[in-house]
C-alpha atoms as a PDB file:
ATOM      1  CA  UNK A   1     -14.752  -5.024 -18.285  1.00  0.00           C
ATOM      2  CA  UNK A   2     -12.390  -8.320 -18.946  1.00  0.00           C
ATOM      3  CA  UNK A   3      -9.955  -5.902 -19.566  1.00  0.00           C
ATOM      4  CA  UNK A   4     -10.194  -3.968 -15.873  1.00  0.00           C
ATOM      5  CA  UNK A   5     -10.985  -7.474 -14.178  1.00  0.00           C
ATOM      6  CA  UNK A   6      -7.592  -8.914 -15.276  1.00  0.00           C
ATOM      7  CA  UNK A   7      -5.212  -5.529 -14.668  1.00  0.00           C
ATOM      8  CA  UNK A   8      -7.238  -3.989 -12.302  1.00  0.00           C
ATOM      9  CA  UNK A   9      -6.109  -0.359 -12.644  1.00  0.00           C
ATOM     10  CA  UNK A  10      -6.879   1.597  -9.408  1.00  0.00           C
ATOM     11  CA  UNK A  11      -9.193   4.030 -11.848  1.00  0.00           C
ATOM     12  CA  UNK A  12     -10.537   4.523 -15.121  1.00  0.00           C
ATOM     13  CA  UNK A  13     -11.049   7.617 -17.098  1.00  0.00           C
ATOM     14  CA  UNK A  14     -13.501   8.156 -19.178  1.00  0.00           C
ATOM     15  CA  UNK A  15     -12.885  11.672 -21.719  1.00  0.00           C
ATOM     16  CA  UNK A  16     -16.148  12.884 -23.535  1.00  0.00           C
ATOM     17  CA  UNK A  17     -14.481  15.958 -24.349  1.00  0.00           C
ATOM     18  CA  UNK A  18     -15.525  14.726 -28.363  1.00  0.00           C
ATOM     19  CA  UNK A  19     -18.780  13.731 -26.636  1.00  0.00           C
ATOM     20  CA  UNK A  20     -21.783  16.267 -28.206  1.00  0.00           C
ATOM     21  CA  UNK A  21     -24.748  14.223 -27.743  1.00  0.00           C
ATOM     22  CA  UNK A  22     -25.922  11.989 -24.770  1.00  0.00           C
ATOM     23  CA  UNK A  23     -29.605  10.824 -23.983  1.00  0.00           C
ATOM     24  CA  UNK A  24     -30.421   8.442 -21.448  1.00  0.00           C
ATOM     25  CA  UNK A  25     -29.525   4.999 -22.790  1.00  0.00           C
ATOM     26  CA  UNK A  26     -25.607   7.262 -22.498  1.00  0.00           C
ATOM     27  CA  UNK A  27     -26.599   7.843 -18.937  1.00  0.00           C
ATOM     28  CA  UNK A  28     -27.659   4.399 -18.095  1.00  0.00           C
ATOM     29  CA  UNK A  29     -24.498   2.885 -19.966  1.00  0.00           C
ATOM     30  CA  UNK A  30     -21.888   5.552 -17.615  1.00  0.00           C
ATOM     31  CA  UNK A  31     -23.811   4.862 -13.888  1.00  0.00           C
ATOM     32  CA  UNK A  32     -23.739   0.594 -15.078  1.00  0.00           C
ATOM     33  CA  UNK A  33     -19.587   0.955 -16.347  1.00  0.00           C
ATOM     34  CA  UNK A  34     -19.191   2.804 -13.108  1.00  0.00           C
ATOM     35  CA  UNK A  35     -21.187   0.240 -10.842  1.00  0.00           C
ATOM     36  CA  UNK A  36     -19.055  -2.559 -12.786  1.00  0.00           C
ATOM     37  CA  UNK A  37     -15.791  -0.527 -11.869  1.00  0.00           C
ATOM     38  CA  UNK A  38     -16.966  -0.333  -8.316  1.00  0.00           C
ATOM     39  CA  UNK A  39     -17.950  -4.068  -7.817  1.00  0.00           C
ATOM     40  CA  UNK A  40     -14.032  -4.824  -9.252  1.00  0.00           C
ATOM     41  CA  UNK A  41     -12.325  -2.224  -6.658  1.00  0.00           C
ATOM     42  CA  UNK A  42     -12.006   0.440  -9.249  1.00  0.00           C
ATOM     43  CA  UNK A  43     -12.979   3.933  -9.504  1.00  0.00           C
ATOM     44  CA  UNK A  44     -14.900   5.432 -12.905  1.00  0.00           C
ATOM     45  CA  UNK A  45     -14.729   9.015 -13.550  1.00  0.00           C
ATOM     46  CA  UNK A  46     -16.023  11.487 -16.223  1.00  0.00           C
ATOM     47  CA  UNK A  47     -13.380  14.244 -17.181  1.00  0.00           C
ATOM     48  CA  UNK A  48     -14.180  17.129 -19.940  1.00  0.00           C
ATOM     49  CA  UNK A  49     -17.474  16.802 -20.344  1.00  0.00           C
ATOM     50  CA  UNK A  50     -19.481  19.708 -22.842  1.00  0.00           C
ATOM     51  CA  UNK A  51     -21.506  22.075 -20.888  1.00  0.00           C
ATOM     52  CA  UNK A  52     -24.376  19.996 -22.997  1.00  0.00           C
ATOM     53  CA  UNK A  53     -23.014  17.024 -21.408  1.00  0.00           C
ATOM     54  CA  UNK A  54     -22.826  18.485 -17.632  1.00  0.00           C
ATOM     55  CA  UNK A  55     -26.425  19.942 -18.394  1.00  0.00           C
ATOM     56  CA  UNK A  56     -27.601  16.436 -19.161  1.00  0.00           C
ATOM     57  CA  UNK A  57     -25.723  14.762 -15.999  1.00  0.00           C
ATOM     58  CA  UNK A  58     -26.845  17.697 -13.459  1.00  0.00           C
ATOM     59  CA  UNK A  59     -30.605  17.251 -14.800  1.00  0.00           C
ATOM     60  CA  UNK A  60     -30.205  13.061 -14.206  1.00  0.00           C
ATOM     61  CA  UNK A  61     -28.811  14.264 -10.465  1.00  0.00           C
ATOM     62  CA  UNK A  62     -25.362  12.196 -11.291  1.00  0.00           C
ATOM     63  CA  UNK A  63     -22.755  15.089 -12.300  1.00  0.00           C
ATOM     64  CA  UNK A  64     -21.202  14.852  -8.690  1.00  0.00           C
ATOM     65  CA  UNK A  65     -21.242  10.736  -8.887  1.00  0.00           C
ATOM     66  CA  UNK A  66     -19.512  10.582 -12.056  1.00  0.00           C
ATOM     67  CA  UNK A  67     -17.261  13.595 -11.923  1.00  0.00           C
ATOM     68  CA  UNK A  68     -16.385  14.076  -8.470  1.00  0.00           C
ATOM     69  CA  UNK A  69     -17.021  17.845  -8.646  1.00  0.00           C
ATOM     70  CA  UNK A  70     -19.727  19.772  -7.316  1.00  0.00           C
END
């Protein structure tokens, strides 16, 4: 996060389209980047996620925080 503290984009984009596998220490690690991003004015979202990967986030009830879709 040194990184988006010292350019502070107005987003970051995180692509799991390579993503296949994701248990929870992946979902903990994706809601804590995205509460960092938040606390530094920036925006975190998940783009092409594996319908393994949306099946995961639905089931944790975070698909719509991450993703922005419904």
């Amino acid at each position: 996060m040194n990184e988006v503290r010292r350019r502070r984009p107005p987003s970051l984009v995180v692509d799991m389209l390579q993503v296949t596998f994701m248990d929870s220490t992946g979902l903990a690690a994706l809601l804590s980047a995205q509460r960092a991003a938040r606390g530094l004015g920036t925006s975190l979202v998940v783009r092409e996620v594996s319908t393994f990967i949306e099946r995961q986030l639905r089931m944790a009830g975070i698909y719509e925080v991450l993703t922005g879709h419904r």
